[in-house]
C-alpha atoms as a PDB file:
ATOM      1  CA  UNK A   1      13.741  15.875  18.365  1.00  0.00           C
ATOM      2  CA  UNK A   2      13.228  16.967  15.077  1.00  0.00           C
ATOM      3  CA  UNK A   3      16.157  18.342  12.871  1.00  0.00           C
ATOM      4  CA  UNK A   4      16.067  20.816   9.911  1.00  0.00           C
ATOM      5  CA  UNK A   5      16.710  17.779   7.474  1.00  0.00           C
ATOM      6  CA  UNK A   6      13.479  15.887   7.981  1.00  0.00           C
ATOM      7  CA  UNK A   7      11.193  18.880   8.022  1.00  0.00           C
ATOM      8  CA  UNK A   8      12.674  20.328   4.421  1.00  0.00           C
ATOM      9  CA  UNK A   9      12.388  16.099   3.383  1.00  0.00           C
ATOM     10  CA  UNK A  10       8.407  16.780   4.425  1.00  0.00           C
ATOM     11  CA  UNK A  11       7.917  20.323   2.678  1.00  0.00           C
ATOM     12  CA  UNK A  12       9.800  18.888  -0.150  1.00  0.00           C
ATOM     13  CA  UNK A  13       7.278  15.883  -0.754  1.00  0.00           C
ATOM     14  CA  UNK A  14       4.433  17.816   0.322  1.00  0.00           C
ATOM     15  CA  UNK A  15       5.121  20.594  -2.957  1.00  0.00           C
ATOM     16  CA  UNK A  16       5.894  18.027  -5.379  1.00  0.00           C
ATOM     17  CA  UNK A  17       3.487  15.416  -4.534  1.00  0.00           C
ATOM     18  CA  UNK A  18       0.416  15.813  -7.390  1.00  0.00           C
ATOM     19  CA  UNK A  19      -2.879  15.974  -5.701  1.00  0.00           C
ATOM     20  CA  UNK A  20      -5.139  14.512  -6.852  1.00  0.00           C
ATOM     21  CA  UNK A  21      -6.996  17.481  -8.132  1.00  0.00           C
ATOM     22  CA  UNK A  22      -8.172  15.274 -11.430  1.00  0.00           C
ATOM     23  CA  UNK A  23     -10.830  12.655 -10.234  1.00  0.00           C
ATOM     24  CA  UNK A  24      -9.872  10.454 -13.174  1.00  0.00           C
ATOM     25  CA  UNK A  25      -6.469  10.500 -12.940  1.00  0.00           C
ATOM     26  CA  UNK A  26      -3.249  12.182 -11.766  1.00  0.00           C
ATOM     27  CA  UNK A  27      -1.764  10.727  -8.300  1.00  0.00           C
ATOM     28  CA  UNK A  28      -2.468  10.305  -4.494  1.00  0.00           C
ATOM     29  CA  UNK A  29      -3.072  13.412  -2.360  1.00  0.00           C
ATOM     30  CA  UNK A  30      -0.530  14.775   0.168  1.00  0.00           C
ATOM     31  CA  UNK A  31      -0.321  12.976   3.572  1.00  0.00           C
ATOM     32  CA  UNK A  32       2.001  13.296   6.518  1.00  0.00           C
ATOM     33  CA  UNK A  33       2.747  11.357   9.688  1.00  0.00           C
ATOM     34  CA  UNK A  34       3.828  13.599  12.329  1.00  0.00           C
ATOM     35  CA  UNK A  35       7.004  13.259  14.518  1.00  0.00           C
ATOM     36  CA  UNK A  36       7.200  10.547  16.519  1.00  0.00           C
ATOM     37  CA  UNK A  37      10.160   9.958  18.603  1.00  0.00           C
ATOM     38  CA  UNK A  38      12.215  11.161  15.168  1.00  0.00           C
ATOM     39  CA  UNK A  39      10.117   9.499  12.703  1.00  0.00           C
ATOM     40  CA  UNK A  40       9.942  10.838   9.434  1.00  0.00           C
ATOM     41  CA  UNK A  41       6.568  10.424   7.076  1.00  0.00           C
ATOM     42  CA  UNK A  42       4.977   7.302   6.593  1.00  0.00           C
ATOM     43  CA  UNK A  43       4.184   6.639   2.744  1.00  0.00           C
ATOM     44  CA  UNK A  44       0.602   4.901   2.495  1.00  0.00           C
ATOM     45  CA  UNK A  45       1.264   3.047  -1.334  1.00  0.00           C
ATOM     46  CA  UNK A  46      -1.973   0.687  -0.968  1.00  0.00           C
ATOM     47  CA  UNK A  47      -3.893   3.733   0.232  1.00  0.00           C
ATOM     48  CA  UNK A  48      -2.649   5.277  -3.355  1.00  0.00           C
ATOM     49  CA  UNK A  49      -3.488   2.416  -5.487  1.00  0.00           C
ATOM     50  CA  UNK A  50      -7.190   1.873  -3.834  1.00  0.00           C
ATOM     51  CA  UNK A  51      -7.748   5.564  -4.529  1.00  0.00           C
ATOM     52  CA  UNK A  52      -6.820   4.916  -8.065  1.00  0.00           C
ATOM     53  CA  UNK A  53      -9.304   1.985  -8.208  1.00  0.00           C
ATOM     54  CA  UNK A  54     -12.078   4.129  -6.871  1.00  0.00           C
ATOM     55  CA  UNK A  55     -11.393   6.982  -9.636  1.00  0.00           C
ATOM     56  CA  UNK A  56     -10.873   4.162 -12.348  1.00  0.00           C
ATOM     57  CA  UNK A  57     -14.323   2.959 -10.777  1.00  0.00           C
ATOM     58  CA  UNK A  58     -15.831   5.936 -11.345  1.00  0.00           C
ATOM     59  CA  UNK A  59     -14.873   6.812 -14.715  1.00  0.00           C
ATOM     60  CA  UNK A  60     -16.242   3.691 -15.604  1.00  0.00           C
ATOM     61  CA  UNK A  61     -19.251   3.768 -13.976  1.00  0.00           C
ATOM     62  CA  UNK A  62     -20.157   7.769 -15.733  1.00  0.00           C
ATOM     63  CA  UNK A  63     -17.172   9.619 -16.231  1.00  0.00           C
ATOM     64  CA  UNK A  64     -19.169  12.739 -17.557  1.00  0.00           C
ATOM     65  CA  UNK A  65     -21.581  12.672 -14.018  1.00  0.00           C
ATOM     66  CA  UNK A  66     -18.514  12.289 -11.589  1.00  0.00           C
ATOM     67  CA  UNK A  67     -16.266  14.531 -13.544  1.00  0.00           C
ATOM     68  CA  UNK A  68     -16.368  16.745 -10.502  1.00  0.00           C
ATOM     69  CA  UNK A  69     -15.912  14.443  -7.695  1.00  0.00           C
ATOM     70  CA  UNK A  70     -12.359  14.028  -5.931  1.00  0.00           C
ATOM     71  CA  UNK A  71     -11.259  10.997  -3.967  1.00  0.00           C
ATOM     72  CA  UNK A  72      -8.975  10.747  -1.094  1.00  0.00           C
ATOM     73  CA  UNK A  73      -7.938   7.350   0.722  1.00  0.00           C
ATOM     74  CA  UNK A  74      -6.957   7.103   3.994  1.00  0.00           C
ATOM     75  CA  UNK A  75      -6.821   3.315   5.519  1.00  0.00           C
ATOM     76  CA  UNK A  76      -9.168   2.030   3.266  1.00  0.00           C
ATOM     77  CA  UNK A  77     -11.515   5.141   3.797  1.00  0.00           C
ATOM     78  CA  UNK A  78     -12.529   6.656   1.269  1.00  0.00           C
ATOM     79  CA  UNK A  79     -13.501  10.838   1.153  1.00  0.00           C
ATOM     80  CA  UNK A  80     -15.690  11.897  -1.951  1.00  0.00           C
ATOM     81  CA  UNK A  81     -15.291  16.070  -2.016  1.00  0.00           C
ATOM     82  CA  UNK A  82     -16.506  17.485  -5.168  1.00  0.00           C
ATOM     83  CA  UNK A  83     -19.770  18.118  -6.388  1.00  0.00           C
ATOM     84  CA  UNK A  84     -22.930  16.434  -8.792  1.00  0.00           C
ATOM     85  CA  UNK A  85     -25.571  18.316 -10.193  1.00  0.00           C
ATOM     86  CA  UNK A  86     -28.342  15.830  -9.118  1.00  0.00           C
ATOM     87  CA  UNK A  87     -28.807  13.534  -6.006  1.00  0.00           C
ATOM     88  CA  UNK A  88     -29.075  10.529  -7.571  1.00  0.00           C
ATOM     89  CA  UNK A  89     -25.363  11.141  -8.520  1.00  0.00           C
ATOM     90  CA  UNK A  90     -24.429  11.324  -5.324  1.00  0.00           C
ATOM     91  CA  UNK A  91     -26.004   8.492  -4.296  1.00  0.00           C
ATOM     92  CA  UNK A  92     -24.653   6.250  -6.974  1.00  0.00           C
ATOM     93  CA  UNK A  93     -21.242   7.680  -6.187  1.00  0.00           C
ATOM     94  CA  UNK A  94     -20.981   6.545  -2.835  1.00  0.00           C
ATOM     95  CA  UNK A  95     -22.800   3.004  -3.625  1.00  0.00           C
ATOM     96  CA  UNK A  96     -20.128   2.533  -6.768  1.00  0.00           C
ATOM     97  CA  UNK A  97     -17.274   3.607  -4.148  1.00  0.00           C
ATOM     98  CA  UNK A  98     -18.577   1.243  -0.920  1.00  0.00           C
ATOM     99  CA  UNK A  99     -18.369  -1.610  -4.128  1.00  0.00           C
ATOM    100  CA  UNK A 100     -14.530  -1.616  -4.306  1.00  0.00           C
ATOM    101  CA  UNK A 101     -12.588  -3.771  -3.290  1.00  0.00           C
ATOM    102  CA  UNK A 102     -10.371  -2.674   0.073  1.00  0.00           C
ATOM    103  CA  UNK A 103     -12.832  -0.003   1.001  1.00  0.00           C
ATOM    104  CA  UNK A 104     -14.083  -0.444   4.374  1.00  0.00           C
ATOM    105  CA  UNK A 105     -16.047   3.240   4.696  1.00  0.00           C
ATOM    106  CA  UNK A 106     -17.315   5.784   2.643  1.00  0.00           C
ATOM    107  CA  UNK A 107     -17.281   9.435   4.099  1.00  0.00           C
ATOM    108  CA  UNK A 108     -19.291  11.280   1.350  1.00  0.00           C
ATOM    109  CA  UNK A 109     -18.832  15.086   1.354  1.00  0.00           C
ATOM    110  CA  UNK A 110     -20.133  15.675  -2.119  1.00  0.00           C
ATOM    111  CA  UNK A 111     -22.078  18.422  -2.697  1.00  0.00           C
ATOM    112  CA  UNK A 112     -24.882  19.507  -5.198  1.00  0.00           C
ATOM    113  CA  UNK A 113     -24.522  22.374  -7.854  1.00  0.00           C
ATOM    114  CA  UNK A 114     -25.056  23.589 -11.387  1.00  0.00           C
ATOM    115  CA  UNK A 115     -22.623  21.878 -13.769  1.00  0.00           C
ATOM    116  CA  UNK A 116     -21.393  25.355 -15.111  1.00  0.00           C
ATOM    117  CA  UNK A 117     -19.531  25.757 -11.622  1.00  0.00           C
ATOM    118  CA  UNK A 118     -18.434  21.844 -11.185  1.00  0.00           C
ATOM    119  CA  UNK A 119     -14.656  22.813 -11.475  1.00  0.00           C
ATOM    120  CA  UNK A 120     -15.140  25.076  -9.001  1.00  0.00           C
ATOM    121  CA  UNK A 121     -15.208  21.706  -5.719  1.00  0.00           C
ATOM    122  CA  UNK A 122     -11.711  21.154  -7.107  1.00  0.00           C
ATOM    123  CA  UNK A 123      -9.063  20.099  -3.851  1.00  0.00           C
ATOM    124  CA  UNK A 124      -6.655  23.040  -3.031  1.00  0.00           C
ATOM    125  CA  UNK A 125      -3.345  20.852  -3.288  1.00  0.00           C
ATOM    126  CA  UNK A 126      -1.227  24.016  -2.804  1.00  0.00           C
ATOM    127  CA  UNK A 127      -3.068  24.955   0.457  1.00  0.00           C
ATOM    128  CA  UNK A 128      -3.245  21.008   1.881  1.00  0.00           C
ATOM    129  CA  UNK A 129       0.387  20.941   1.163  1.00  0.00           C
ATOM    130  CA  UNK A 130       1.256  23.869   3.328  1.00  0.00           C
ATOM    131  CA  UNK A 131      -1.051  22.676   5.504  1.00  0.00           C
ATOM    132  CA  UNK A 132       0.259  19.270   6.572  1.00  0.00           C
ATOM    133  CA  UNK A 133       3.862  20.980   6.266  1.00  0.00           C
ATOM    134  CA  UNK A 134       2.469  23.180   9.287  1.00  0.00           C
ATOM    135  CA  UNK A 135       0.823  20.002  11.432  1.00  0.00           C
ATOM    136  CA  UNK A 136       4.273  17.751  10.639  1.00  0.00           C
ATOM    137  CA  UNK A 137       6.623  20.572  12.519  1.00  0.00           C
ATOM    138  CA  UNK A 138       4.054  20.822  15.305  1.00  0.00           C
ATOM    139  CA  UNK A 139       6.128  19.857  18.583  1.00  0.00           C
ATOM    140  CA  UNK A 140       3.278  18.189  20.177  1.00  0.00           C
ATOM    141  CA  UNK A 141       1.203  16.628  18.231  1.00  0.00           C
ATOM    142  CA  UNK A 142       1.626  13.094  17.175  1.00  0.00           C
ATOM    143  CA  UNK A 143      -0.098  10.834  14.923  1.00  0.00           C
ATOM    144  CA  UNK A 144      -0.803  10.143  11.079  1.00  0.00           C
ATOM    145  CA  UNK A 145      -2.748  12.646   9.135  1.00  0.00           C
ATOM    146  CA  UNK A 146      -4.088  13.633   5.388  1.00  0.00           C
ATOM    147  CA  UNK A 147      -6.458  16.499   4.169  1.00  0.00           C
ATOM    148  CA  UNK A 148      -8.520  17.353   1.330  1.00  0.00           C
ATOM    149  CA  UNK A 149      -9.188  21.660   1.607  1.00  0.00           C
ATOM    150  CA  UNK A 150     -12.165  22.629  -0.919  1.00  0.00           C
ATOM    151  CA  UNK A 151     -13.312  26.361  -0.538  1.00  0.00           C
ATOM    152  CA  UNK A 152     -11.775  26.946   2.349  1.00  0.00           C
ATOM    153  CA  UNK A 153     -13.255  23.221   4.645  1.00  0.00           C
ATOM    154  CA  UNK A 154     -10.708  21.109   5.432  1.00  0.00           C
ATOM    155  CA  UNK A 155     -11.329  17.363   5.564  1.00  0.00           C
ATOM    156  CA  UNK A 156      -8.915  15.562   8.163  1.00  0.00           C
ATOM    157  CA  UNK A 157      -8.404  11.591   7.585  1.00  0.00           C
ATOM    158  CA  UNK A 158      -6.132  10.232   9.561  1.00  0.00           C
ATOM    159  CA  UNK A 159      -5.375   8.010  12.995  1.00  0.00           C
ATOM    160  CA  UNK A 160      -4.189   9.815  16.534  1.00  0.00           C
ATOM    161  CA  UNK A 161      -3.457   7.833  19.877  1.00  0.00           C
ATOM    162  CA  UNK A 162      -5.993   9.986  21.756  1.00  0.00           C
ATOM    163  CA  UNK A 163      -8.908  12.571  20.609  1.00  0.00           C
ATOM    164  CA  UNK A 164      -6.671  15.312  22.168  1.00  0.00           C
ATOM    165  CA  UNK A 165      -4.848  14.268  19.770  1.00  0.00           C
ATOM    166  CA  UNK A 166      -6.808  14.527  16.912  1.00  0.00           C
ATOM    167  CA  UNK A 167      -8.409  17.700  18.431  1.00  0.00           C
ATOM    168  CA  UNK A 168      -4.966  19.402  18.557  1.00  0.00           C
ATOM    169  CA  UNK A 169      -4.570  18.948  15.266  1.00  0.00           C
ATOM    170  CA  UNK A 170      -8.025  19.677  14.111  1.00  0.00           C
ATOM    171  CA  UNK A 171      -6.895  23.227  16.128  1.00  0.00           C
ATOM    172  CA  UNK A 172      -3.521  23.758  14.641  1.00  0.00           C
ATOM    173  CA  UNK A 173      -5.277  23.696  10.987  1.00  0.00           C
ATOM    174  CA  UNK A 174      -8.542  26.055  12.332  1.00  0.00           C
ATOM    175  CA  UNK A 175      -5.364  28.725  13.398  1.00  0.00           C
ATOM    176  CA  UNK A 176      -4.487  28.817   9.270  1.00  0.00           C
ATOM    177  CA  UNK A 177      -5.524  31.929   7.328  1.00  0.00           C
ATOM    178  CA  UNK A 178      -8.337  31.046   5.010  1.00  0.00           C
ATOM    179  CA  UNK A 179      -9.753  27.919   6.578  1.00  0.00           C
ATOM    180  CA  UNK A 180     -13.155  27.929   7.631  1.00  0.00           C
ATOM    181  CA  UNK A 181     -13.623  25.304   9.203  1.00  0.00           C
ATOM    182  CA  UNK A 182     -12.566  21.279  10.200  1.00  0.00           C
ATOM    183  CA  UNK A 183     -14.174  18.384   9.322  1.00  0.00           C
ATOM    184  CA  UNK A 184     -12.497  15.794  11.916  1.00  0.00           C
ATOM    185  CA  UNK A 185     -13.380  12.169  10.235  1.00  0.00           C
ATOM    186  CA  UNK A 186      -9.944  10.907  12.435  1.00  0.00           C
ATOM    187  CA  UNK A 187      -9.718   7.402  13.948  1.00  0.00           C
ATOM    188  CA  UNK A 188      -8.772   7.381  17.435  1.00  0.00           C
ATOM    189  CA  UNK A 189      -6.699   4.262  18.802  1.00  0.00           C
ATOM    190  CA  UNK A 190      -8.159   4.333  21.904  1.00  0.00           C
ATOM    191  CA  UNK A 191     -11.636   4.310  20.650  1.00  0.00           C
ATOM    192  CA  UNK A 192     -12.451   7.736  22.842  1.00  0.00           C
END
C-alpha cells in the first residue's frame, strides 16, 4: 500500500527533474513506474544517456534544421515531438535517429510548420510532471510509464502487464484538464 513518503519522493523528482525541453541539451524527461506491491520509481539511466546520444546526433547532423525537435527515450524507443519546416527534415530526422546505436524503434511525431513558430512544439515539462505525479498515486494501475505533452497531446511510452493496463492509464491522463488527447505507443507484456 502506498504511504505518504513515496508519493512526495515521486512529486519531488517529478518537479525537479529538467525535461528535456532543449533538443540539444539539458537532461532526460520525467518518467514514473507506478506502485507495485510498494515499489517506488524505477530510474531508466541508459534510457537517459541514449536520449543524449540521439540529441548529440542531431546537433551534429543540422543543429539549425532540428532546433525544434524534442527527444524522449523509453527502452530504447525513441519519440521525436517537435516540429521541421520541410519534410525532408523530418525524414532525415528519423533516418539519423533509427542510426544510433541502442535504438531499436523510432516513433516519429514531428510535425511541419513555419520556422517563426518552431518554439512553439516545445514539451510541457510542468504539465508531464503533474501528470505522471497523478498516474503514480493511481491505486490500480500498475506498470512503467513516461510522457511527452506538446499543445495539449500527450505521448505515453511505457510497458503495462495487460492493455487494460495501458488503457487505464491512457484514461486516467484523458480525465486531466487541458489534454486533448492520448497517443498510447505502450508495450504490452502480454503481447495483447
Amino acid at each position: 500500500m502506498w504511504r505518504r513518503g513515496p508519493v512526495d519522493l515521486v512529486l519531488a523528482l517529478a518537479l525537479i527533474l529538467p525535461a528535456g525541453c532543449a533538443p540539444f541539451g539539458g537532461g532526460p524527461g520525467p518518467g514514473v513506474s507506478t506502485p507495485t506491491q510498494g515499489q517506488a520509481i524505477t530510474a531508466r539511466p541508459g534510457d537517459d544517456a541514449l536520449a543524449a546520444a540521439v540529441r548529440s546526433k542531431l546537433a551534429d547532423t543540422d543543429r539549425d534544421s532540428f532546433q525544434g525537435v524534442s527527444v524522449l527515450v523509453w527502452n530504447g524507443t525513441a519519440l521525436l515531438t517537435g516540429a521541421v519546416i520541410r519534410p525532408e527534415q523530418r525524414r532525415r530526422a528519423e533516418q539519423t535517429v533509427r542510426a544510433v546505436a541502442g535504438i531499436v524503434d523510432v516513433h516519429d511525431e514531428v510535425q511541419l510548420a513555419e520556422k517563426s513558430v518552431l518554439g512553439g512544439f516545445a514539451p510541457d515539462p510542468g504539465r508531464e510532471a503533474a501528470i505522471l505525479a497523478q498516474i503514480s498515486t493511481h491505486p490500480t494501475l500498475t506498470g512503467s510509464f513516461t510522457l511527452r505533452m506538446v499543445h495539449g497531446v500527450v505521448y505515453l511510452l511505457g510497458t503495462a502487464a495487460t492493455r487494460a493496463q495501458a488503457e487505464t492509464a491512457a484514461d486516467v491522463i484523458r480525465e486531466v484538464e487541458g489534454v486533448k488527447w492520448v497517443v498510447d505507443l505502450v508495450t504490452v507484456a502480454d503481447g495483447g
